[in-house]
Protein backbone atom coordinates (compact mmCIF):
# COMPACT_ATOMS: atom_id res chain seq x y z
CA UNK A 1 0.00 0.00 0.00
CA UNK A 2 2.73 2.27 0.85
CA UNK A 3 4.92 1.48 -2.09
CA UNK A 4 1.62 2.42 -4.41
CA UNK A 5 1.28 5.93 -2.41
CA UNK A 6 4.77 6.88 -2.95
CA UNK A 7 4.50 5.98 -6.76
CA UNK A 8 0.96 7.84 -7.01
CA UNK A 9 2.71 10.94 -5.42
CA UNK A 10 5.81 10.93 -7.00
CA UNK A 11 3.78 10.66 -10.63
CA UNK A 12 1.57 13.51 -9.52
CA UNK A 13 4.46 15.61 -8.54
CA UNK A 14 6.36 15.10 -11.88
CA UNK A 15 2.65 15.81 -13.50
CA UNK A 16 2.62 19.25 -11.77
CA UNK A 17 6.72 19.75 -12.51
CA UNK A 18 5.71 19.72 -16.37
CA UNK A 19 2.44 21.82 -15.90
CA UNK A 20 4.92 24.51 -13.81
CA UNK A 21 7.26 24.72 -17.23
CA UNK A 22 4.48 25.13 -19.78
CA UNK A 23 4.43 28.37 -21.41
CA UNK A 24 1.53 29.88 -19.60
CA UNK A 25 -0.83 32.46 -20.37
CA UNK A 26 -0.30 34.86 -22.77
CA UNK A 27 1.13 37.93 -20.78
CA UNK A 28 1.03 41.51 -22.92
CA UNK A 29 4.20 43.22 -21.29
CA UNK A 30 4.17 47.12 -21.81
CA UNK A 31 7.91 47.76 -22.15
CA UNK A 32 8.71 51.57 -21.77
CA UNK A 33 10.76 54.28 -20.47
CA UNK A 34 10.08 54.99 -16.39
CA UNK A 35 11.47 58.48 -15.61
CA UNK A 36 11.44 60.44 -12.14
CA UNK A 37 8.29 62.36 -13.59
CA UNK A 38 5.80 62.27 -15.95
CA UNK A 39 5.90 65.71 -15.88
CA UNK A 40 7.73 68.71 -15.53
CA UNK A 41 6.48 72.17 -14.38
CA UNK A 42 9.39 74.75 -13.87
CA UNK A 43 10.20 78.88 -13.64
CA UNK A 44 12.63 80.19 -15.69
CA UNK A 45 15.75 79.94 -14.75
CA UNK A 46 15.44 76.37 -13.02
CA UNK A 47 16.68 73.17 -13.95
CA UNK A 48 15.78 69.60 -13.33
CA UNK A 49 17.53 65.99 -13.96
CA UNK A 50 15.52 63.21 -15.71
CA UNK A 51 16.79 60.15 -14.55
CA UNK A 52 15.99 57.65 -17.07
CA UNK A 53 15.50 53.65 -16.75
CA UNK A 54 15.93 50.45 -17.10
CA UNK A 55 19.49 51.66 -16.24
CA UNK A 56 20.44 48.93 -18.56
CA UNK A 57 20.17 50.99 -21.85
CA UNK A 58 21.57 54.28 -22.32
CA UNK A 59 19.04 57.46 -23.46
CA UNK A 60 19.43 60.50 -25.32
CA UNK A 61 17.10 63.47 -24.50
CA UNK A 62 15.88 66.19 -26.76
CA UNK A 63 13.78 69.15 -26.78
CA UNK A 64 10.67 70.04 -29.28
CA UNK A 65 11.53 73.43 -28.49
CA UNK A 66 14.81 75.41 -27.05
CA UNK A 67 13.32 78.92 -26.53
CA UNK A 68 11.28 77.21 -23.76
CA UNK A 69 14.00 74.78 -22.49
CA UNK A 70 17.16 73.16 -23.49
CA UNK A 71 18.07 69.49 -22.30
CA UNK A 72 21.61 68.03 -21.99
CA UNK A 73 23.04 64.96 -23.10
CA UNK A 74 22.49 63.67 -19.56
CA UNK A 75 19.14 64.81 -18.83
CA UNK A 76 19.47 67.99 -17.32
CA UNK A 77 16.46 70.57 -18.03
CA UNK A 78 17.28 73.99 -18.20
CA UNK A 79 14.52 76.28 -17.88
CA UNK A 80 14.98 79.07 -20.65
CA UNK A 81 11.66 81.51 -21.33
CA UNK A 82 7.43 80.85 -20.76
CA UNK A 83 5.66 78.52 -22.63
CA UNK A 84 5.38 74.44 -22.97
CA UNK A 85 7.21 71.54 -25.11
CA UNK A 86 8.44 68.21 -24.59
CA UNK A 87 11.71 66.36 -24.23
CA UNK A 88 11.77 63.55 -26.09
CA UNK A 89 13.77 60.64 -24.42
CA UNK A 90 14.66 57.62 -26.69
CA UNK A 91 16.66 54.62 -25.22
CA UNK A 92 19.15 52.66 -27.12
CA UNK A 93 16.83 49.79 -27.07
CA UNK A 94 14.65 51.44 -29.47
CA UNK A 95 11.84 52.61 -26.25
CA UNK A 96 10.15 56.34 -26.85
CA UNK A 97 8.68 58.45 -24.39
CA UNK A 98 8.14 62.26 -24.23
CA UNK A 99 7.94 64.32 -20.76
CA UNK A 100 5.70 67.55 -21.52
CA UNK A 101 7.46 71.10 -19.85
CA UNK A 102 5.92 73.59 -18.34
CA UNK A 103 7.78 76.55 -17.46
CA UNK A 104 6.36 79.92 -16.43
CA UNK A 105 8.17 83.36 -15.22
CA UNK A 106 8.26 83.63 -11.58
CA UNK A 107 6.58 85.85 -9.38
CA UNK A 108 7.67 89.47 -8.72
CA UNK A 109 6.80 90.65 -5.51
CA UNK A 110 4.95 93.41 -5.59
CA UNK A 111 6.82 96.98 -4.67
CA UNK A 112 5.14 99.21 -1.61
């Protein structure tokens, strides 16, 4: 009796082993670009670093418009004049995102 457990067990253990490998359901992976924001609201004169990942690809950065800001090679946002565009971020595995930019004059205080 024993002898017919362990070989009943040890078949339905291999059965679930092989059921465990199968390829499983059908899984639809989103594969993008995760920055620090998804966006960026600034005054002039500021600046801001996008860190990029997965830090396993390397990114270049680029603005729709450099009267409103300028981005380095790195990331860095540099505030430049009112108004709105995007830096566009593509990694070298082919992944696009763009992070929309905000940036407005500051506040004078008002005089007495």
């Amino acid at each position: 009796m024993n002898r017919i457990l362990y070989c009943a067990s040890f078949i339905f253990a291999g059965l679930l082993m092989l059921t465990a490998c199968s390829d499983g359901l059908d899984r639809n992976i989103e594969y993008t670009i995760y920055t620090t924001r998804a966006s960026i609201e600034l005054k002039e004169g500021e600046e801001f670093q996008i860190i990029a990942s997965p830090t396993t690809q390397t990114f270049t950065y680029e603005t729709t418009d450099t009267k409103v800001a300028t981005v380095s090679s790195t990331g860095l946002v540099r505030a430049v004049s009112d108004g709105t565009c995007f830096i566009n971020i593509t990694s070298s595995g082919g992944l696009k995102r763009a992070i929309p930019v905000d940036v407005e004059k500051p506040l004078l205080p008002k005089g007495d």
